[in-house]
C-alpha atoms as a PDB file:
ATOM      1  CA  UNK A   1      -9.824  29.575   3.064  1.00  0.00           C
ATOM      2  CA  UNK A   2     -13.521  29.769   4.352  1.00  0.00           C
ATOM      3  CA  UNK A   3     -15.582  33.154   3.576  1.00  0.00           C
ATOM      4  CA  UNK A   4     -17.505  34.361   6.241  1.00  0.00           C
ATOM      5  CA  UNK A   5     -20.049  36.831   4.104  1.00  0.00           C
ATOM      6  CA  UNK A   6     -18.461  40.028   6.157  1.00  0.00           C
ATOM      7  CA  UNK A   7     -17.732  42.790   4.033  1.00  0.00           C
ATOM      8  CA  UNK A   8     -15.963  45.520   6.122  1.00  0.00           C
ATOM      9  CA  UNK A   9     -14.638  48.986   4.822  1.00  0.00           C
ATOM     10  CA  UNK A  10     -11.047  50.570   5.554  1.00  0.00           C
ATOM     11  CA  UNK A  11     -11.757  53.512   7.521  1.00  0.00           C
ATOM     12  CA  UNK A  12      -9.310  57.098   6.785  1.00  0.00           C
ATOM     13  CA  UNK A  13      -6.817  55.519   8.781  1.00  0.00           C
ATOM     14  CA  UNK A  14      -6.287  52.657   7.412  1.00  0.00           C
ATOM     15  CA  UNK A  15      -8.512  50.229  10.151  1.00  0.00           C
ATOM     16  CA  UNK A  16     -10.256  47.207   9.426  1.00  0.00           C
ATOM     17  CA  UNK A  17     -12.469  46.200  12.532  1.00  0.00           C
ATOM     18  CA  UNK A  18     -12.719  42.656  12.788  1.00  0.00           C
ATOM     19  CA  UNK A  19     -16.202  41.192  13.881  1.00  0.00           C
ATOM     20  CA  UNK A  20     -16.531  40.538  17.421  1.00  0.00           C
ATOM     21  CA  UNK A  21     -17.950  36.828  16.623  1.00  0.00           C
ATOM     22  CA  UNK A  22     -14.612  36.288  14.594  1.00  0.00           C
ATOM     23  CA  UNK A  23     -12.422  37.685  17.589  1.00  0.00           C
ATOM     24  CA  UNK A  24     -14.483  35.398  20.284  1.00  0.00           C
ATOM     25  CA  UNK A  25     -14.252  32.741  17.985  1.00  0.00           C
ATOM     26  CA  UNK A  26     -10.638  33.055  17.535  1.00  0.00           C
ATOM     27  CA  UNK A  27      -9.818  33.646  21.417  1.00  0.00           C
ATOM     28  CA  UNK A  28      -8.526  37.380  19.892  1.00  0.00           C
ATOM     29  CA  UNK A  29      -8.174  40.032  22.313  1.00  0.00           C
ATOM     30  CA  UNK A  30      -7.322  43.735  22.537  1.00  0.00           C
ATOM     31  CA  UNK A  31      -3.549  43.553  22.000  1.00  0.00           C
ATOM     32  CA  UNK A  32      -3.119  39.987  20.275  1.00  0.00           C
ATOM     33  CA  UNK A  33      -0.671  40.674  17.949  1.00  0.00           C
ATOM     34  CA  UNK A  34      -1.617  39.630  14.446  1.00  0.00           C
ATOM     35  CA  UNK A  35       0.712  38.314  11.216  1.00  0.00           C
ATOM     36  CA  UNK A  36      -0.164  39.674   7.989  1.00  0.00           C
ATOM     37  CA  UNK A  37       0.304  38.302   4.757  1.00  0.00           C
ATOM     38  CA  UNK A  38      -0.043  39.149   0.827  1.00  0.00           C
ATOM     39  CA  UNK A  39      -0.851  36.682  -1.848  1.00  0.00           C
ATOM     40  CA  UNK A  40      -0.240  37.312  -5.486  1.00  0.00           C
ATOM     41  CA  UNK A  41      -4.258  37.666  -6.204  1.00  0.00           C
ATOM     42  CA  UNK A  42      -4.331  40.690  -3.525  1.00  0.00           C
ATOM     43  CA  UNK A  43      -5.364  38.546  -0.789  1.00  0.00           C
ATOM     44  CA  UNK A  44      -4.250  39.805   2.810  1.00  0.00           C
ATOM     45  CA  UNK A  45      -4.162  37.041   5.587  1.00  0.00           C
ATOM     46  CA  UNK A  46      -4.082  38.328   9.241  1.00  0.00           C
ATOM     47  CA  UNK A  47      -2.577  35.393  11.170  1.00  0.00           C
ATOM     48  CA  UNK A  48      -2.225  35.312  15.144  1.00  0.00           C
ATOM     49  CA  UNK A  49       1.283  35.684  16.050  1.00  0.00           C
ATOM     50  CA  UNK A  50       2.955  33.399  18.375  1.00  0.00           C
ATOM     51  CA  UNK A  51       6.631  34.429  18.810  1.00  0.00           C
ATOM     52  CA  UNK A  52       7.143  30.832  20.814  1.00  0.00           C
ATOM     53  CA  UNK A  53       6.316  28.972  17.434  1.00  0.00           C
ATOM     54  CA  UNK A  54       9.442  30.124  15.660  1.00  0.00           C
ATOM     55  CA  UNK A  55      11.007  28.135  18.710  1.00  0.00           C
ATOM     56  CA  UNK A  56       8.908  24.860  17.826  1.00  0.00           C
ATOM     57  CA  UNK A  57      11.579  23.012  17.298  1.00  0.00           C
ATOM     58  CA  UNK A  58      13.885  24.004  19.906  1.00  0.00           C
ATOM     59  CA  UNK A  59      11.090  23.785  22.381  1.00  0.00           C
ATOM     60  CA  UNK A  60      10.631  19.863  21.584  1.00  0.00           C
ATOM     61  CA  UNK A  61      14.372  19.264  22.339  1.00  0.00           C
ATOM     62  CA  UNK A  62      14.107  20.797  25.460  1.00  0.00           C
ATOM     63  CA  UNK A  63      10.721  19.202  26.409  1.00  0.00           C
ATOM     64  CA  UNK A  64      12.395  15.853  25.295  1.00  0.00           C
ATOM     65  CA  UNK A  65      15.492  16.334  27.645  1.00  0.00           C
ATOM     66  CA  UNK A  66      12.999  17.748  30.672  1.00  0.00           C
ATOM     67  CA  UNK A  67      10.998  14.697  30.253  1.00  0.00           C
ATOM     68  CA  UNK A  68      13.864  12.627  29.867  1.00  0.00           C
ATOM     69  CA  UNK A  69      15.456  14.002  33.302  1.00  0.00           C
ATOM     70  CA  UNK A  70      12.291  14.135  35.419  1.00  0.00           C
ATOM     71  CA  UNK A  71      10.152  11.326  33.858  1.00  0.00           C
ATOM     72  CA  UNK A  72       7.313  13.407  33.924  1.00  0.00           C
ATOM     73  CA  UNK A  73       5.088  14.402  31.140  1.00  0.00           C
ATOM     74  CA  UNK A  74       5.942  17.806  29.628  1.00  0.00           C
ATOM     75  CA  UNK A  75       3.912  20.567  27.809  1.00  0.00           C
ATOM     76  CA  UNK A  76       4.802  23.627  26.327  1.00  0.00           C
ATOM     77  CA  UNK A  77       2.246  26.054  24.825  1.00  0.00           C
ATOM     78  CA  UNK A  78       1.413  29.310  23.480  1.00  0.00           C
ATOM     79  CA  UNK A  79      -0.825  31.348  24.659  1.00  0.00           C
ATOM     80  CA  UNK A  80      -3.521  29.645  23.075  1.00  0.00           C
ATOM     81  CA  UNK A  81      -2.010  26.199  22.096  1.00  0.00           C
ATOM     82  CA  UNK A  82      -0.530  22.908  22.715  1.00  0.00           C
ATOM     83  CA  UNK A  83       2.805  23.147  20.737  1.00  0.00           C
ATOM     84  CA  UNK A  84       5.234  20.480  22.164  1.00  0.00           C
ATOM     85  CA  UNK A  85       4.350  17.154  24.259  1.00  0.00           C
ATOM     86  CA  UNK A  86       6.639  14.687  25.671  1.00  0.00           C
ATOM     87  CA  UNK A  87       6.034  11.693  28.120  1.00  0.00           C
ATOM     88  CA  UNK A  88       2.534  10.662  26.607  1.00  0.00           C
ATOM     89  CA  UNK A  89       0.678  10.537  23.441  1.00  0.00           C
ATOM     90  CA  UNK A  90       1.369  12.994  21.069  1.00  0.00           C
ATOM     91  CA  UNK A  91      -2.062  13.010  19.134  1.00  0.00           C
ATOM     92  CA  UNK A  92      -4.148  13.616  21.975  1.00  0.00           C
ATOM     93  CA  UNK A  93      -2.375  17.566  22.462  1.00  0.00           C
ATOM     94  CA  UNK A  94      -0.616  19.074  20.115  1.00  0.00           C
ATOM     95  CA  UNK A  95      -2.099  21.868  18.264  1.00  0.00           C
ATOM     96  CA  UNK A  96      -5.696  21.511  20.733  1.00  0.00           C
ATOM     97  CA  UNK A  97      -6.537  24.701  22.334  1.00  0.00           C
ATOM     98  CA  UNK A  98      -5.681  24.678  26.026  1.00  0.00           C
ATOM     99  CA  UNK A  99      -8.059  24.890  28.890  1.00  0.00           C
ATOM    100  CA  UNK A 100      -9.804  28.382  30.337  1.00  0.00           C
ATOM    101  CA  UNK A 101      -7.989  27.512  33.361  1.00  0.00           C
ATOM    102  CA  UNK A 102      -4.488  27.488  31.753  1.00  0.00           C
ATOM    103  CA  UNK A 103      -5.613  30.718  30.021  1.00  0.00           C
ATOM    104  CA  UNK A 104      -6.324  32.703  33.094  1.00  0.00           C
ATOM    105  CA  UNK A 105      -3.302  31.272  35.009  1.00  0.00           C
ATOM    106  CA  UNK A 106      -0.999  32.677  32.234  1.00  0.00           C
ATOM    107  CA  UNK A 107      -2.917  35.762  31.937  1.00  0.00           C
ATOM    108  CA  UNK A 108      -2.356  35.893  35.494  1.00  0.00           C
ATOM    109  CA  UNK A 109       1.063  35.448  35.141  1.00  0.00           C
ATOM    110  CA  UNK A 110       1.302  33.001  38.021  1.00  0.00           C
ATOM    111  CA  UNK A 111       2.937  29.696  38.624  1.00  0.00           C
ATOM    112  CA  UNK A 112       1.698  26.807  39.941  1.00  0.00           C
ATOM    113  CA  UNK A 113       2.482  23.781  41.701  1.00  0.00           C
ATOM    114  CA  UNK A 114      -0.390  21.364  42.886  1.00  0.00           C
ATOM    115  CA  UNK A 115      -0.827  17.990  43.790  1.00  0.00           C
ATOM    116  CA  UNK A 116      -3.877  15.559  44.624  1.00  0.00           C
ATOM    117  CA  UNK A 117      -2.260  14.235  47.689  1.00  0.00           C
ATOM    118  CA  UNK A 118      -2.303  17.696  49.457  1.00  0.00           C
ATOM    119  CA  UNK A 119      -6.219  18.414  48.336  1.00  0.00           C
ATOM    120  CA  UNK A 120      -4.769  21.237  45.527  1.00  0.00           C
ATOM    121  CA  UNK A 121      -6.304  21.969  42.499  1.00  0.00           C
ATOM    122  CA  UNK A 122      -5.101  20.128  39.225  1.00  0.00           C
ATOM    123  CA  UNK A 123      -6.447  21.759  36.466  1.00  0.00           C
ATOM    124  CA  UNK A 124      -7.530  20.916  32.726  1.00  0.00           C
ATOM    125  CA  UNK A 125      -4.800  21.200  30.514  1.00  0.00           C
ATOM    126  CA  UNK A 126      -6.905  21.434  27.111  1.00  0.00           C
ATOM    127  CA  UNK A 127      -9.730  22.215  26.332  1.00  0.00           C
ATOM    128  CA  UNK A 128     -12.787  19.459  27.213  1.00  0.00           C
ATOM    129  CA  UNK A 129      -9.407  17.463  29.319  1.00  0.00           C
ATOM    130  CA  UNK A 130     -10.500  14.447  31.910  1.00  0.00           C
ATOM    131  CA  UNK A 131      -8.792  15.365  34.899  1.00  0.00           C
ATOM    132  CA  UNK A 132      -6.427  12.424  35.226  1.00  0.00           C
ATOM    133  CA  UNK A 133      -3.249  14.010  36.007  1.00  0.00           C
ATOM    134  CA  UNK A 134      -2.110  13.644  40.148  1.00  0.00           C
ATOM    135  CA  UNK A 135       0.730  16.744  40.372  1.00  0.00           C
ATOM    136  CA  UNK A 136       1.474  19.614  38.165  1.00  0.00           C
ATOM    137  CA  UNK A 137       3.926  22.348  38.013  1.00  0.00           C
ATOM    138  CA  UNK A 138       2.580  25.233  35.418  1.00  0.00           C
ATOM    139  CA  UNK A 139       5.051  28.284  34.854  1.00  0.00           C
ATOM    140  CA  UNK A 140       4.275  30.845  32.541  1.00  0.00           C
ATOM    141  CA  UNK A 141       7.121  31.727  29.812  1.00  0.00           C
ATOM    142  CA  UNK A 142       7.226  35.860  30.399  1.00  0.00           C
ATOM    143  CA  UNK A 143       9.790  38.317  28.945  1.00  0.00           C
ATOM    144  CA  UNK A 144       9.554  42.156  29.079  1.00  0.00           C
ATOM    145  CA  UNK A 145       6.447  41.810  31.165  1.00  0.00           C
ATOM    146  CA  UNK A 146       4.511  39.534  28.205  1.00  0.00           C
ATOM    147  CA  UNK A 147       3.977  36.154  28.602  1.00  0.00           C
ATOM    148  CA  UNK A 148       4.077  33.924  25.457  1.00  0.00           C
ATOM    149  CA  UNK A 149       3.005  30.382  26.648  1.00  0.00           C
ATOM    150  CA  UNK A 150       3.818  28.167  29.375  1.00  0.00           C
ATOM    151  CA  UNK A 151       5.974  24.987  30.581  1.00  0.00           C
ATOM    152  CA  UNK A 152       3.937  22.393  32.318  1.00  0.00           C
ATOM    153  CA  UNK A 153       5.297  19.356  34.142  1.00  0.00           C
ATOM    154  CA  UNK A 154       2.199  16.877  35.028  1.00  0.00           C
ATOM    155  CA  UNK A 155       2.077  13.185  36.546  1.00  0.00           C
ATOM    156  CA  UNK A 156      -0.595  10.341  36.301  1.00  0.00           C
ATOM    157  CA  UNK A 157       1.195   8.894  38.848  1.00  0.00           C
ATOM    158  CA  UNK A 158      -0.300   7.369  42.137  1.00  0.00           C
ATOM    159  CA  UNK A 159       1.355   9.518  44.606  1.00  0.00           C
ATOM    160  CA  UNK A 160       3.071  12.013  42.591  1.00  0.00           C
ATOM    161  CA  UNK A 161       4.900  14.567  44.002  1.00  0.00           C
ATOM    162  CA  UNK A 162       7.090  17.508  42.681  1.00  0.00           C
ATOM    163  CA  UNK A 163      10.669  17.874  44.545  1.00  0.00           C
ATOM    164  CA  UNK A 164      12.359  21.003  44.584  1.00  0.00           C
ATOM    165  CA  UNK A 165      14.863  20.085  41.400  1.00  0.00           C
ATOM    166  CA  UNK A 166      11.753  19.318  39.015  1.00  0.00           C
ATOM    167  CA  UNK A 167       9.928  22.624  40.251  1.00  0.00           C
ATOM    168  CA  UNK A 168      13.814  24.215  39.356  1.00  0.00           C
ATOM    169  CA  UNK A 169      13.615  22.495  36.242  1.00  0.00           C
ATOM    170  CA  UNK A 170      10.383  23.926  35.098  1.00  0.00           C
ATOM    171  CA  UNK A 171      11.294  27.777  35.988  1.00  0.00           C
ATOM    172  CA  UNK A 172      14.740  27.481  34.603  1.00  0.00           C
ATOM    173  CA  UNK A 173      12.750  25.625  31.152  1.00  0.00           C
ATOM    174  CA  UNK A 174      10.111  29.181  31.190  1.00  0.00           C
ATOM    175  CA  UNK A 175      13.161  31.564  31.757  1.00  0.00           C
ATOM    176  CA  UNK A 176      15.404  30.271  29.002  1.00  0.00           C
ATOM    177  CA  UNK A 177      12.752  29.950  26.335  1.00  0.00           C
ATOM    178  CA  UNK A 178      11.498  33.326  27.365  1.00  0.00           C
ATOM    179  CA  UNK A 179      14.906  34.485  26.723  1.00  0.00           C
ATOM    180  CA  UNK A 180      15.184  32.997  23.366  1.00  0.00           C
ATOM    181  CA  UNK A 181      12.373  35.027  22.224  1.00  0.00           C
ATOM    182  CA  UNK A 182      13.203  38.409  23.400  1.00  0.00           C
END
């Protein structure tokens, strides 16, 4: 644990503000929900929650079968992470930040299917990513109106494109692990 020399005071109701550098540096926003933690010295550990990590596990068997069906790389993610990668090295993504661009397509709440070959977008997948991928499909994983990460299907293939069963595949992927949370 690193100290970071701010010394903040519980207000009557029981508030601790956390420093604005802290929350930027942490990607925290109004409304990310926060773990919190006692150790036996009276330490208190806020921890962002991700209710998708619980499903870690469960996520990579599913990734692993979508990968194996499609031949495509898959990604699943928090909102702020790479949790689960099949299809290419594992090193290289899990637990790096992903991109602005994935950020503000979940926070959008949108899916999106591109490919090279029709002049669309591809976008970064993490954060600082080369560009290298042809096609992607990115769905958002939303229950009760939150989203919680997403499920991206992406191809360094020549002329990639997504058919209509691997686009299926993807929303089915975001709906059942969205309903596994809830």
């Amino acid at each position: 644990m690193k100290a970071t020399g701010i010394v903040r005071r519980i207000d009557e109701l029981g508030r601790v503000v956390i420093p604005k550098e802290i929350r930027r540096t942490l990607r925290m926003r109004e409304g990310t929900p926060l773990e919190i933690y006692t150790e036996k010295e009276g330490e208190l550990i806020f921890k962002k929650y991700s209710p998708i990590v619980e499903l870690e596990d469960f996520a990579l068997e599913y990734a692993e079968s979508i990968c194996q069906f499609t031949e495509h790389i898959v990604i699943i993610t928090d909102m702020d992470t790479i949790l689960t990668v099949c299809g290419t090295n594992k090193k290289e993504y899990i637990g790096l930040p992903v991109s602005i661009d994935i950020e503000k397509i979940m926070h959008d709440r949108k899916s999106v299917i591109s490919n090279k070959l029709e002049g669309a977008t591809i976008y970064p997948i993490k954060r600082d990513d080369e560009i290298n991928y042809t096609a992607q499909i990115l769905v958002p994983i939303i229950g009760d109106s939150e989203c919680f990460g997403m499920v991206i299907l992406a191809s360094k293939e020549e002329k990639a494109l997504f058919t209509t069963a691997e686009i299926k595949v993807a929303q089915i992927a975001a709906t059942f692990l969205a309903s596994q949370i809830i």
